[in-house]
PDB file of N, CA and C in Angstrom:
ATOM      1  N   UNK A   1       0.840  -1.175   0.000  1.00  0.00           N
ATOM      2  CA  UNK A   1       0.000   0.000   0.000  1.00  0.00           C
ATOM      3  C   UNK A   1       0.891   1.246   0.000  1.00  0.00           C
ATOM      4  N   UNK A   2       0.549   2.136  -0.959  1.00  0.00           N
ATOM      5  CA  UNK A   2       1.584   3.454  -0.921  1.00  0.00           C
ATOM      6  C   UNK A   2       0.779   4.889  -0.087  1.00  0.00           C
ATOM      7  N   UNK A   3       1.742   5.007   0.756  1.00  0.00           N
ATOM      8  CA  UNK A   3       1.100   5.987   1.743  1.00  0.00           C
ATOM      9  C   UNK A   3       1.057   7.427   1.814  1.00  0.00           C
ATOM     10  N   UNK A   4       0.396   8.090   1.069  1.00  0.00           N
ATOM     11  CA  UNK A   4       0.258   9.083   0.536  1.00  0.00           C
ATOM     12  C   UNK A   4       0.345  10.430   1.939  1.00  0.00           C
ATOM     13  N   UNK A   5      -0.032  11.501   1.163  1.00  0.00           N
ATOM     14  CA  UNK A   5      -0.222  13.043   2.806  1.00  0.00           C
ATOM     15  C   UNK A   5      -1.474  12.701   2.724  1.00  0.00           C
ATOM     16  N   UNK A   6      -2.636  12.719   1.603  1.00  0.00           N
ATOM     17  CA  UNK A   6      -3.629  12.924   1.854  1.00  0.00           C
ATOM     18  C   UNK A   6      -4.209  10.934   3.173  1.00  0.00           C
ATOM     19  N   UNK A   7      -3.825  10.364   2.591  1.00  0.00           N
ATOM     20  CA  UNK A   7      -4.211   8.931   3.589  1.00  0.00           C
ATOM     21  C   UNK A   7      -3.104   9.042   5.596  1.00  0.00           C
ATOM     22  N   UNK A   8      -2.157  10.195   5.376  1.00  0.00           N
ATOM     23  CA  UNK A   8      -1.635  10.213   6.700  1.00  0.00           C
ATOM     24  C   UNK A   8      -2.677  11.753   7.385  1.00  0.00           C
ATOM     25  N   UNK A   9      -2.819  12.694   6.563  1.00  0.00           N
ATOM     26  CA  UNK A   9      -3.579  13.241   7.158  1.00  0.00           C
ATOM     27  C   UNK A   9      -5.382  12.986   7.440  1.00  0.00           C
ATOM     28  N   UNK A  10      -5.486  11.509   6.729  1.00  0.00           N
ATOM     29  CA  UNK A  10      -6.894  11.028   7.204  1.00  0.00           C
ATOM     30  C   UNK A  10      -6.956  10.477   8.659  1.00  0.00           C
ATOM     31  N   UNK A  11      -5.195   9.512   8.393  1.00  0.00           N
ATOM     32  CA  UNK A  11      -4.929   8.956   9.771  1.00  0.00           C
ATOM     33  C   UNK A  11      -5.098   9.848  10.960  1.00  0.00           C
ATOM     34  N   UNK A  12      -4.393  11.299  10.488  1.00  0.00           N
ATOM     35  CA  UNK A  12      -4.329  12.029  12.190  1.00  0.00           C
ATOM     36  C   UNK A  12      -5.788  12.450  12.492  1.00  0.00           C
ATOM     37  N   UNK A  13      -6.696  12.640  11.476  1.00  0.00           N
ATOM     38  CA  UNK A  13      -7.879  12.941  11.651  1.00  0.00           C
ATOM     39  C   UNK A  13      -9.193  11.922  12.453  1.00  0.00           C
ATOM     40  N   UNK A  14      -8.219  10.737  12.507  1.00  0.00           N
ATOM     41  CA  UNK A  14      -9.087   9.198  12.702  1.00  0.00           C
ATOM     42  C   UNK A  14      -8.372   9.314  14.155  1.00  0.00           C
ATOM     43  N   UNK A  15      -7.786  10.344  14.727  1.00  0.00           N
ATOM     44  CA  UNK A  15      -6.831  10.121  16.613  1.00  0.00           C
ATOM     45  C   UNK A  15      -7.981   9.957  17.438  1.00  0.00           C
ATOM     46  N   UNK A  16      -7.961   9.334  18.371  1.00  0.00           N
ATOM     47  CA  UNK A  16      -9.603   8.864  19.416  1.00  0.00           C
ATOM     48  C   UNK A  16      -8.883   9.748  20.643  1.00  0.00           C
ATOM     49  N   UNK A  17      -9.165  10.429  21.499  1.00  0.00           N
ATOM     50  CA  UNK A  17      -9.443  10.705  22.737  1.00  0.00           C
ATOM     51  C   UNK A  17      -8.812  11.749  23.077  1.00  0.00           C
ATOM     52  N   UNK A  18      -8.903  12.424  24.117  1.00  0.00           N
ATOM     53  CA  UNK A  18      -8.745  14.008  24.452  1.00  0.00           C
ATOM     54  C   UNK A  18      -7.190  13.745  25.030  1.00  0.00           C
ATOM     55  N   UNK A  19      -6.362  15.274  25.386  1.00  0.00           N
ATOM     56  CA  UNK A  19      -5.579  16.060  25.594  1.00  0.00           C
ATOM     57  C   UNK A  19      -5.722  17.311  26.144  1.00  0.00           C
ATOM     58  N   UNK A  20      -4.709  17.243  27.158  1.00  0.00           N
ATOM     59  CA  UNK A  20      -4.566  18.500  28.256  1.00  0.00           C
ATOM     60  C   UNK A  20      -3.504  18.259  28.844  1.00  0.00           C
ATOM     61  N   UNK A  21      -2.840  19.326  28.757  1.00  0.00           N
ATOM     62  CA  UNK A  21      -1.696  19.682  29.895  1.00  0.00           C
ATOM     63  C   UNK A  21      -2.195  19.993  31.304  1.00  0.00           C
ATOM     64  N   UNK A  22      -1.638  18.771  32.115  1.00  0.00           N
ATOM     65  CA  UNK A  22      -1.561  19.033  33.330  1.00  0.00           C
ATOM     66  C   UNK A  22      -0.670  20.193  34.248  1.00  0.00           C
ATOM     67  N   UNK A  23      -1.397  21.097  34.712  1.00  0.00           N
ATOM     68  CA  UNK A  23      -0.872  22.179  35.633  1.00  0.00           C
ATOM     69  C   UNK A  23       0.452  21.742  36.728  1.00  0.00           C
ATOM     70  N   UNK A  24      -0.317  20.627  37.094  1.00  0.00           N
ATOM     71  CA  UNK A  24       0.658  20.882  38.129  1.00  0.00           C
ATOM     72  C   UNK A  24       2.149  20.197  37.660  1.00  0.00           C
ATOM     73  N   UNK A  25       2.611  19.368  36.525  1.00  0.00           N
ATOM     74  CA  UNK A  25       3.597  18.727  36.555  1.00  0.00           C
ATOM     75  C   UNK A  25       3.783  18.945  35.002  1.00  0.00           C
ATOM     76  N   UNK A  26       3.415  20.164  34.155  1.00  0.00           N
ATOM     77  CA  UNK A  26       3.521  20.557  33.198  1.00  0.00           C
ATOM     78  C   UNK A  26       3.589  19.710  31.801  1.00  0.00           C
ATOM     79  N   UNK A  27       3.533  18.564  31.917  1.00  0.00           N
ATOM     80  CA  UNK A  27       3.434  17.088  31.329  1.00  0.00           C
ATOM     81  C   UNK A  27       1.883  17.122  30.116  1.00  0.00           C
ATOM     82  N   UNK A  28       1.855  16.967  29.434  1.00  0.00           N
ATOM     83  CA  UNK A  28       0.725  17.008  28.432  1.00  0.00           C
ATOM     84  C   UNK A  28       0.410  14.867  28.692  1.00  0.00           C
ATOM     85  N   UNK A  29      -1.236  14.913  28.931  1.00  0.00           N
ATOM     86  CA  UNK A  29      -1.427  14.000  29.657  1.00  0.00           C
ATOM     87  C   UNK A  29      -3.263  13.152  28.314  1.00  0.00           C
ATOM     88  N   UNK A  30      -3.144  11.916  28.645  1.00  0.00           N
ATOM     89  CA  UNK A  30      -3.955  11.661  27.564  1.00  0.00           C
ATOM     90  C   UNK A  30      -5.295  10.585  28.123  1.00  0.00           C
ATOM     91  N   UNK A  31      -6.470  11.121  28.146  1.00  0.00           N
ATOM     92  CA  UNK A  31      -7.346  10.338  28.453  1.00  0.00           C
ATOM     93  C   UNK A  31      -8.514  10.143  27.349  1.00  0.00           C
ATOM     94  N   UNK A  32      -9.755   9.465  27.376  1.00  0.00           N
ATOM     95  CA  UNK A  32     -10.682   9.238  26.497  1.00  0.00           C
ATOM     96  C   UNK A  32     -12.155   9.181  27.082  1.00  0.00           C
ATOM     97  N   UNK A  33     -12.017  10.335  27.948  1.00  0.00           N
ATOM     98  CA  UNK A  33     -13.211  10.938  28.048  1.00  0.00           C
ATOM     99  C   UNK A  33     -13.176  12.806  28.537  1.00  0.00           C
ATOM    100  N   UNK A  34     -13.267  13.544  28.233  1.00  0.00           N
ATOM    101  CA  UNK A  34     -13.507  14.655  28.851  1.00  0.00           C
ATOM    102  C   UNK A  34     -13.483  15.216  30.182  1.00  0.00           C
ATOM    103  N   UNK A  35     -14.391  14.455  30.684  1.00  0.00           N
ATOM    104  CA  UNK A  35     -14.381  13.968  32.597  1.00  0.00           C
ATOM    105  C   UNK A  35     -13.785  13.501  33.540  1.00  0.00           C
ATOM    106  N   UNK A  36     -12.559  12.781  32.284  1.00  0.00           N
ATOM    107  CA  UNK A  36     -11.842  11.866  33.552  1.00  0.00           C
ATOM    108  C   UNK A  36     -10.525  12.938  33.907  1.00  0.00           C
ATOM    109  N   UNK A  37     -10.013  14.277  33.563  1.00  0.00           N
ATOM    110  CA  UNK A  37      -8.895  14.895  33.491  1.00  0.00           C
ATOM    111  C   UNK A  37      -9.027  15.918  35.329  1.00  0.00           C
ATOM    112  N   UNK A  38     -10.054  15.385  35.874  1.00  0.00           N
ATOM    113  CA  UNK A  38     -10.498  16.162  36.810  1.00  0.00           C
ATOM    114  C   UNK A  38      -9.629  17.667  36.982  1.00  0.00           C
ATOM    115  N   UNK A  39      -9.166  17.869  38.097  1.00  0.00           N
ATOM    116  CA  UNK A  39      -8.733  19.175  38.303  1.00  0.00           C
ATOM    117  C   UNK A  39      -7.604  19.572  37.653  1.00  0.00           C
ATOM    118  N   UNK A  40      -6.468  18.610  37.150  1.00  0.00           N
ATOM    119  CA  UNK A  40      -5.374  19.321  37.383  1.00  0.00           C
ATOM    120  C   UNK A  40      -5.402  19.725  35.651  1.00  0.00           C
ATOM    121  N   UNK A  41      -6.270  19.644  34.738  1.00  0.00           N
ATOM    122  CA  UNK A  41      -6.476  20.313  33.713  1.00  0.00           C
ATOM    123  C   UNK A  41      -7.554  21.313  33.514  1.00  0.00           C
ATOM    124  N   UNK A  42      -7.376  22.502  32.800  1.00  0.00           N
ATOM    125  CA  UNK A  42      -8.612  23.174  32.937  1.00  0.00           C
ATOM    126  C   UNK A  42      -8.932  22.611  31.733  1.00  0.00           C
ATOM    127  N   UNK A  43     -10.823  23.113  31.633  1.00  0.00           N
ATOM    128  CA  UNK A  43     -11.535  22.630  31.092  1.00  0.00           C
ATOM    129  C   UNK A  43     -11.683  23.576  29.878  1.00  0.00           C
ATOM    130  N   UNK A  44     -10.607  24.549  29.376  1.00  0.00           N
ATOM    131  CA  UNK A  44     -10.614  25.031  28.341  1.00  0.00           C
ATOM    132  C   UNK A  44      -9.414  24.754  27.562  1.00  0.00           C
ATOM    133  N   UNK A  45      -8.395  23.878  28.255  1.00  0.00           N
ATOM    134  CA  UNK A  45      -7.348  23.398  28.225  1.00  0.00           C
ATOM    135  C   UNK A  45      -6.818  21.860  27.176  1.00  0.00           C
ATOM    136  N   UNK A  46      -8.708  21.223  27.389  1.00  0.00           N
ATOM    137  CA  UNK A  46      -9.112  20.275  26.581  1.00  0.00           C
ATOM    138  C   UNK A  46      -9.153  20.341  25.237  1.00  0.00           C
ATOM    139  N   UNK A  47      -8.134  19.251  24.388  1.00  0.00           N
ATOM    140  CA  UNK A  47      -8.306  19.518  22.939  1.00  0.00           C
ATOM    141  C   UNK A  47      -8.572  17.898  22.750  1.00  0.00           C
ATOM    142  N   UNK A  48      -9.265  17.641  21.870  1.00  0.00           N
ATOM    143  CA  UNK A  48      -9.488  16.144  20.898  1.00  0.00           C
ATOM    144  C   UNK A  48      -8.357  16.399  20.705  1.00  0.00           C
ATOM    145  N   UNK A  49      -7.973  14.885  20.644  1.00  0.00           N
ATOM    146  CA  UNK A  49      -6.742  14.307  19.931  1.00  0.00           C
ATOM    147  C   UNK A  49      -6.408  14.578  18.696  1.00  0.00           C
ATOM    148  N   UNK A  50      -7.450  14.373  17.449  1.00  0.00           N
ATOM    149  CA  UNK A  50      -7.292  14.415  16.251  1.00  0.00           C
ATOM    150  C   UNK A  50      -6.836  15.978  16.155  1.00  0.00           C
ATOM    151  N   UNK A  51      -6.849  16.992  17.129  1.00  0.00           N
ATOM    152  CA  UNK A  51      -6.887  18.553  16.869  1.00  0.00           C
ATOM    153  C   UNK A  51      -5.240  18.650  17.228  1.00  0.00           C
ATOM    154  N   UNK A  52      -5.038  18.270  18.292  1.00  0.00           N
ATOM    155  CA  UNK A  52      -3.868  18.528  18.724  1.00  0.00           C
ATOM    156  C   UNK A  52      -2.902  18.455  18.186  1.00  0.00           C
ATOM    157  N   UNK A  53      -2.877  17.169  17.394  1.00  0.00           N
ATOM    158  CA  UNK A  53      -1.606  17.129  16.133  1.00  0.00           C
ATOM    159  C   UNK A  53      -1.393  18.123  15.056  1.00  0.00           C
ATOM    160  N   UNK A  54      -2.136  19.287  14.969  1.00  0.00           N
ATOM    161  CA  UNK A  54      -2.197  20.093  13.778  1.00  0.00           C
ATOM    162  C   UNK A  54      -2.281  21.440  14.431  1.00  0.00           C
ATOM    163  N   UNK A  55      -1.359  22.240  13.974  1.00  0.00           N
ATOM    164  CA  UNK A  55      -0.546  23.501  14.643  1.00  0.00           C
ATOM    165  C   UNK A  55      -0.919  24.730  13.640  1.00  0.00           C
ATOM    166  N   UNK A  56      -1.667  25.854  13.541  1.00  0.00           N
ATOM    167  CA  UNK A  56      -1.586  26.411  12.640  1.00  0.00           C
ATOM    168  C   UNK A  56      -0.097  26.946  12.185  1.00  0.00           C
ATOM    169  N   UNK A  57       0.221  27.322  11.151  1.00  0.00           N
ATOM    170  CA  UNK A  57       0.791  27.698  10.167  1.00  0.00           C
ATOM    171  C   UNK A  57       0.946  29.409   9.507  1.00  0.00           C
ATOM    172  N   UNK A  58      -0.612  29.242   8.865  1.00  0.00           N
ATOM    173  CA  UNK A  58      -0.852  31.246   8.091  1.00  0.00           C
ATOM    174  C   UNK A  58      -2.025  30.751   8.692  1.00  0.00           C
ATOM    175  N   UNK A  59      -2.732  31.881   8.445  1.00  0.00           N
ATOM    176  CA  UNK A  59      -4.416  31.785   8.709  1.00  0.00           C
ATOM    177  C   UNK A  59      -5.101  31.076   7.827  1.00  0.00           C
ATOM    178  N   UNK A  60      -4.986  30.469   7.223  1.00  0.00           N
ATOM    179  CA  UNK A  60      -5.406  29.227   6.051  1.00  0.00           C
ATOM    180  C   UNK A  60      -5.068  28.025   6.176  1.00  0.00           C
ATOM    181  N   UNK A  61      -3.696  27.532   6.626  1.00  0.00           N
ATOM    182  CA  UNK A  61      -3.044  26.477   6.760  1.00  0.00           C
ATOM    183  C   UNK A  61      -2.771  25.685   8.294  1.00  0.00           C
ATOM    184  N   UNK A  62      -2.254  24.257   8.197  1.00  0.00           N
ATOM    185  CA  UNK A  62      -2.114  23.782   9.610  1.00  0.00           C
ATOM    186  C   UNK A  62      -0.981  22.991   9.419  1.00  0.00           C
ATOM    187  N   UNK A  63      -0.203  22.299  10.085  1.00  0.00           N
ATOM    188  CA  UNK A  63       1.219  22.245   9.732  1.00  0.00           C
ATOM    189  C   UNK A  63       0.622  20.328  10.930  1.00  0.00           C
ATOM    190  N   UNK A  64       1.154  19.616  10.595  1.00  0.00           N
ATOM    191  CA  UNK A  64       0.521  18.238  11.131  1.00  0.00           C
ATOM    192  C   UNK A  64       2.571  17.856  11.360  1.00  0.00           C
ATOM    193  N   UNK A  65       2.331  18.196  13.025  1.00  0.00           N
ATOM    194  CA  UNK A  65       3.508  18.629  13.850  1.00  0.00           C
ATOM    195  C   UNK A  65       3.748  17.100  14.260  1.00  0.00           C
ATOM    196  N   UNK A  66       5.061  16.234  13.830  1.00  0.00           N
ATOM    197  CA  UNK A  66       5.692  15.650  14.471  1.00  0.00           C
ATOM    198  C   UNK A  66       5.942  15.239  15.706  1.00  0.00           C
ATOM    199  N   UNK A  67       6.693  16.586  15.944  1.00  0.00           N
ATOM    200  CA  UNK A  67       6.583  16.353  17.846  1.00  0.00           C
ATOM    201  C   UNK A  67       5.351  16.298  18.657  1.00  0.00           C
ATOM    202  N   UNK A  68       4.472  16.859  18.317  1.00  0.00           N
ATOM    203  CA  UNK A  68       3.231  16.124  18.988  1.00  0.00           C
ATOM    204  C   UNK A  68       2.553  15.077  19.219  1.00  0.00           C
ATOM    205  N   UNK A  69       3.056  14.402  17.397  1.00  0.00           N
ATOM    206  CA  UNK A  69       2.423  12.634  17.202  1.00  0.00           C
ATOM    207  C   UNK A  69       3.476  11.645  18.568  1.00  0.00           C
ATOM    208  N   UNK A  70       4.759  12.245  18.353  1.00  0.00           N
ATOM    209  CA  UNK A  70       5.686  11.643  19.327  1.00  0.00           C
ATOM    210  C   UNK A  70       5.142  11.751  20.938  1.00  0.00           C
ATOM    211  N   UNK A  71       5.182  12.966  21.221  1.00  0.00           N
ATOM    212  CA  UNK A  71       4.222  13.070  22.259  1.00  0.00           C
ATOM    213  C   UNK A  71       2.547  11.876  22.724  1.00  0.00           C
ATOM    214  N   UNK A  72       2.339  11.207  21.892  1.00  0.00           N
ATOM    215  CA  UNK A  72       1.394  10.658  21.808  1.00  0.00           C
ATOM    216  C   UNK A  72       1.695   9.464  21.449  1.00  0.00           C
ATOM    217  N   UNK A  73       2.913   8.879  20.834  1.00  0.00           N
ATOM    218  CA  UNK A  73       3.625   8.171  20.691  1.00  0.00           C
ATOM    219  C   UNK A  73       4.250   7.054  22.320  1.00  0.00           C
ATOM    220  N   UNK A  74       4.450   8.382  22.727  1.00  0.00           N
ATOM    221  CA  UNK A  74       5.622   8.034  24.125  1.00  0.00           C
ATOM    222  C   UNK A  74       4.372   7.576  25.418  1.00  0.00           C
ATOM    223  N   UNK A  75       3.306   7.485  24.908  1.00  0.00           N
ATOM    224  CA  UNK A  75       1.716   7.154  25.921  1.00  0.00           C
ATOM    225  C   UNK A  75       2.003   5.603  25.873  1.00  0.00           C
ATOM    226  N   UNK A  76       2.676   5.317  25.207  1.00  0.00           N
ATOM    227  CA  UNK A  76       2.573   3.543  25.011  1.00  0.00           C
ATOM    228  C   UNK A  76       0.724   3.212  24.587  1.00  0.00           C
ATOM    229  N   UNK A  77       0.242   3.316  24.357  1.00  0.00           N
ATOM    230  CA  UNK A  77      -1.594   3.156  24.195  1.00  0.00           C
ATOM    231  C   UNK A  77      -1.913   3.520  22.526  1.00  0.00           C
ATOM    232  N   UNK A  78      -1.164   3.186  22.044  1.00  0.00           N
ATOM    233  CA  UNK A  78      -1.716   3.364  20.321  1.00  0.00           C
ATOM    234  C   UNK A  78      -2.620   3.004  19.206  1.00  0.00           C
ATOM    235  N   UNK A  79      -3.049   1.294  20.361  1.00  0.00           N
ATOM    236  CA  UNK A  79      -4.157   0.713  19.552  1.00  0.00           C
ATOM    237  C   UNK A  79      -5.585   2.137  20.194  1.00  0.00           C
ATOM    238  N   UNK A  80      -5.321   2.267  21.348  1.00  0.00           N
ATOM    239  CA  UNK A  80      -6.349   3.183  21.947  1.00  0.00           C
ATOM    240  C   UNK A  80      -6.599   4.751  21.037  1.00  0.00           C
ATOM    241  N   UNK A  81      -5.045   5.013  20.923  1.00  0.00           N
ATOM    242  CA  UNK A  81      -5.070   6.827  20.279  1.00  0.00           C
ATOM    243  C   UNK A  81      -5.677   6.563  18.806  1.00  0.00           C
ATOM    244  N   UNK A  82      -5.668   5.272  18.647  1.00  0.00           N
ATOM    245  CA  UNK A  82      -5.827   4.745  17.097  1.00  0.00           C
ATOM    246  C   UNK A  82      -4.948   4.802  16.009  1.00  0.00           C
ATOM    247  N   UNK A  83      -3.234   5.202  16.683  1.00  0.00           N
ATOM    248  CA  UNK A  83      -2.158   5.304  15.615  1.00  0.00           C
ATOM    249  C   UNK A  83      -2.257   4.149  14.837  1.00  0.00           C
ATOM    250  N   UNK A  84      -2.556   4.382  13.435  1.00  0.00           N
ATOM    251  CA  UNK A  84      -2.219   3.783  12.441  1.00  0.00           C
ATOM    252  C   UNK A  84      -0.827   3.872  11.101  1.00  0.00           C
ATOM    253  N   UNK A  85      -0.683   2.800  10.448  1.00  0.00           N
ATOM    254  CA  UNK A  85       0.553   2.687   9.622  1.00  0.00           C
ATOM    255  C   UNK A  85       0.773   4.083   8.999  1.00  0.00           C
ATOM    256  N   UNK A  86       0.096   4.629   8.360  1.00  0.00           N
ATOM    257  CA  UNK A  86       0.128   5.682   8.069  1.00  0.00           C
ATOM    258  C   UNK A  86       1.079   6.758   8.699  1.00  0.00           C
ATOM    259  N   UNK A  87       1.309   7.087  10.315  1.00  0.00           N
ATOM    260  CA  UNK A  87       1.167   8.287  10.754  1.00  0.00           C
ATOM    261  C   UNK A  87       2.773   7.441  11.239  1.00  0.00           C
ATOM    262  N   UNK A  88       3.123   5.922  11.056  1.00  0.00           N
ATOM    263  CA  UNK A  88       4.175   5.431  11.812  1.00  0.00           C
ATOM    264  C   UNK A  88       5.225   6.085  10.515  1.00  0.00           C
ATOM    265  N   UNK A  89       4.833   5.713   9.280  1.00  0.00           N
ATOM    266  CA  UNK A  89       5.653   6.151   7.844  1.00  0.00           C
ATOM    267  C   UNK A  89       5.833   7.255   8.248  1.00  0.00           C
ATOM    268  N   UNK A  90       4.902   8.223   8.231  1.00  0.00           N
ATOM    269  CA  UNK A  90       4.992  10.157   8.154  1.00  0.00           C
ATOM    270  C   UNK A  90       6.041  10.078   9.756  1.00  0.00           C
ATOM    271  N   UNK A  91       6.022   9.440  10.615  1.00  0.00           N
ATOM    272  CA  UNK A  91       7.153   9.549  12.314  1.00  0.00           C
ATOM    273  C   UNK A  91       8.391   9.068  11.577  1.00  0.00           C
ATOM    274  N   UNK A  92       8.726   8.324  10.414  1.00  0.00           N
ATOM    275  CA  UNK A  92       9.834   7.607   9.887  1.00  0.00           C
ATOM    276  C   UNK A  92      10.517   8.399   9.055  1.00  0.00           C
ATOM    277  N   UNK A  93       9.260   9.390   7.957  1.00  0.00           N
ATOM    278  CA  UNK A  93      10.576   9.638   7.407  1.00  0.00           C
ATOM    279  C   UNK A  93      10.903  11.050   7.464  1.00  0.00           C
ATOM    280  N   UNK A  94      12.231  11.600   8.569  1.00  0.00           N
ATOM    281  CA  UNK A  94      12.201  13.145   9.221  1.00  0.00           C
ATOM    282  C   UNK A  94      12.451  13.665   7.847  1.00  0.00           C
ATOM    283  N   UNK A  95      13.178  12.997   7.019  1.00  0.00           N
ATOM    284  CA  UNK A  95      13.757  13.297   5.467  1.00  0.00           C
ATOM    285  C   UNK A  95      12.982  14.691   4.944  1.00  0.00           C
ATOM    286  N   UNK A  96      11.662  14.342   5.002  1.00  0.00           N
ATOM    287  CA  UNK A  96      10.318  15.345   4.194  1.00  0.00           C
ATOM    288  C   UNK A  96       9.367  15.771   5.364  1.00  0.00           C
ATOM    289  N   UNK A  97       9.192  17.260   4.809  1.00  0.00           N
ATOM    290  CA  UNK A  97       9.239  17.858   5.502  1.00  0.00           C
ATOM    291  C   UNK A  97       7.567  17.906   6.035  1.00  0.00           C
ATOM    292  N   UNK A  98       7.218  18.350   7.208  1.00  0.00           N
ATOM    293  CA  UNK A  98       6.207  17.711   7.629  1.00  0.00           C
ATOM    294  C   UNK A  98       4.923  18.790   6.706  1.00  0.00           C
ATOM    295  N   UNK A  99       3.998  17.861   6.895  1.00  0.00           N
ATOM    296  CA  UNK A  99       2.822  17.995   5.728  1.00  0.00           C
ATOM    297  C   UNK A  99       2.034  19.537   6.728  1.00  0.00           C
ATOM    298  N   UNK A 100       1.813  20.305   5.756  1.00  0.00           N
ATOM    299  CA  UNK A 100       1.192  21.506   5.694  1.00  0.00           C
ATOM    300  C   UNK A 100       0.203  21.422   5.138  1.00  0.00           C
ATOM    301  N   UNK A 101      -1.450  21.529   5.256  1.00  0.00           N
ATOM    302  CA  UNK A 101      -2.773  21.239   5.055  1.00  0.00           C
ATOM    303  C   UNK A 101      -3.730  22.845   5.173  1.00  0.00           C
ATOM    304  N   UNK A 102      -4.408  22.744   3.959  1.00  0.00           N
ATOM    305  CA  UNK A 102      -5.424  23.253   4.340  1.00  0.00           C
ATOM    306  C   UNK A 102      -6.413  22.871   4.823  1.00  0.00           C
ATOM    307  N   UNK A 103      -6.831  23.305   5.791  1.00  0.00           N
ATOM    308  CA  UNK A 103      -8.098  22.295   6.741  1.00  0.00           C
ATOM    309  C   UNK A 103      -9.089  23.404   7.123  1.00  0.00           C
ATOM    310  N   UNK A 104     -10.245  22.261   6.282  1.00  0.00           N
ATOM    311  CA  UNK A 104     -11.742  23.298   6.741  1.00  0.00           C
ATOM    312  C   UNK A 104     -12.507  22.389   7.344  1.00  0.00           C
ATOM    313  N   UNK A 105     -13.807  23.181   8.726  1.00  0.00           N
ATOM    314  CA  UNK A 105     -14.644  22.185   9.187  1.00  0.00           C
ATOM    315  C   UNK A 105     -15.614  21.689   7.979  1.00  0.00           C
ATOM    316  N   UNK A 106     -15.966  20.702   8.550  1.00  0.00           N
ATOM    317  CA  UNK A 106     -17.028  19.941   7.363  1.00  0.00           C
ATOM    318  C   UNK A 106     -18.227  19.496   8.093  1.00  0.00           C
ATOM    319  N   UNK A 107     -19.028  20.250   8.342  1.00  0.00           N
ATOM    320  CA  UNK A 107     -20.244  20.066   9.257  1.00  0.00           C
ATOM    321  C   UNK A 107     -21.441  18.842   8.331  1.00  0.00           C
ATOM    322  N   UNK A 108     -21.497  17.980   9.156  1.00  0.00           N
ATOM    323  CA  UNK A 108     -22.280  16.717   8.549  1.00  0.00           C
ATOM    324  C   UNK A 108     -23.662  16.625   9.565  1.00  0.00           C
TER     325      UNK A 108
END
């Protein structure tokens, strides 16, 4: 199977469960519900997973950031985050340079 930007940026879009930096130990921390981050995250602090990997860029564009997938990487829980082959290729090859997207909501 040849693994294209457009099939790795479906992958980061397919990430399951929330993100927040914890206050008190400055550590960016990963659960899969909203509720379970109790205090030591605020509750505006909360991003979906699939969001977090993608950094804006210009006001048009989003830049699908490496060090973040790693960050999410280093959770050991990947069948859970839903990392797929896809996003392991785009962590492999630092060679090219990371994928820059235009991304619009798509209200269904």
């Amino acid at each position: 199977m040849r693994i294209t930007s457009q099939l790795i940026c479906q992958a980061a879009d397919d990430l399951k469960g929330f993100v927040g930096l914890n206050r008190k130990t400055g550590q960016y921390i990963v659960r899969f519900s909203e509720d379970s981050f109790g205090m030591d995250v605020a509750d505006d602090g909360i991003i979906p997973v699939n969001e977090f990997v993608w950094v804006p860029a210009t006001a048009q564009t989003m830049t699908l950031k490496r060090d973040l997938i790693q960050l999410l990487l280093d959770q050991h829980i990947d069948d859970r985050i839903n990392i797929t082959e896809p996003l392991r290729v785009y962590m492999s090859k630092v060679e090219v340079p990371e994928i820059v997207a235009l991304r619009s909501l798509v209200r269904g």
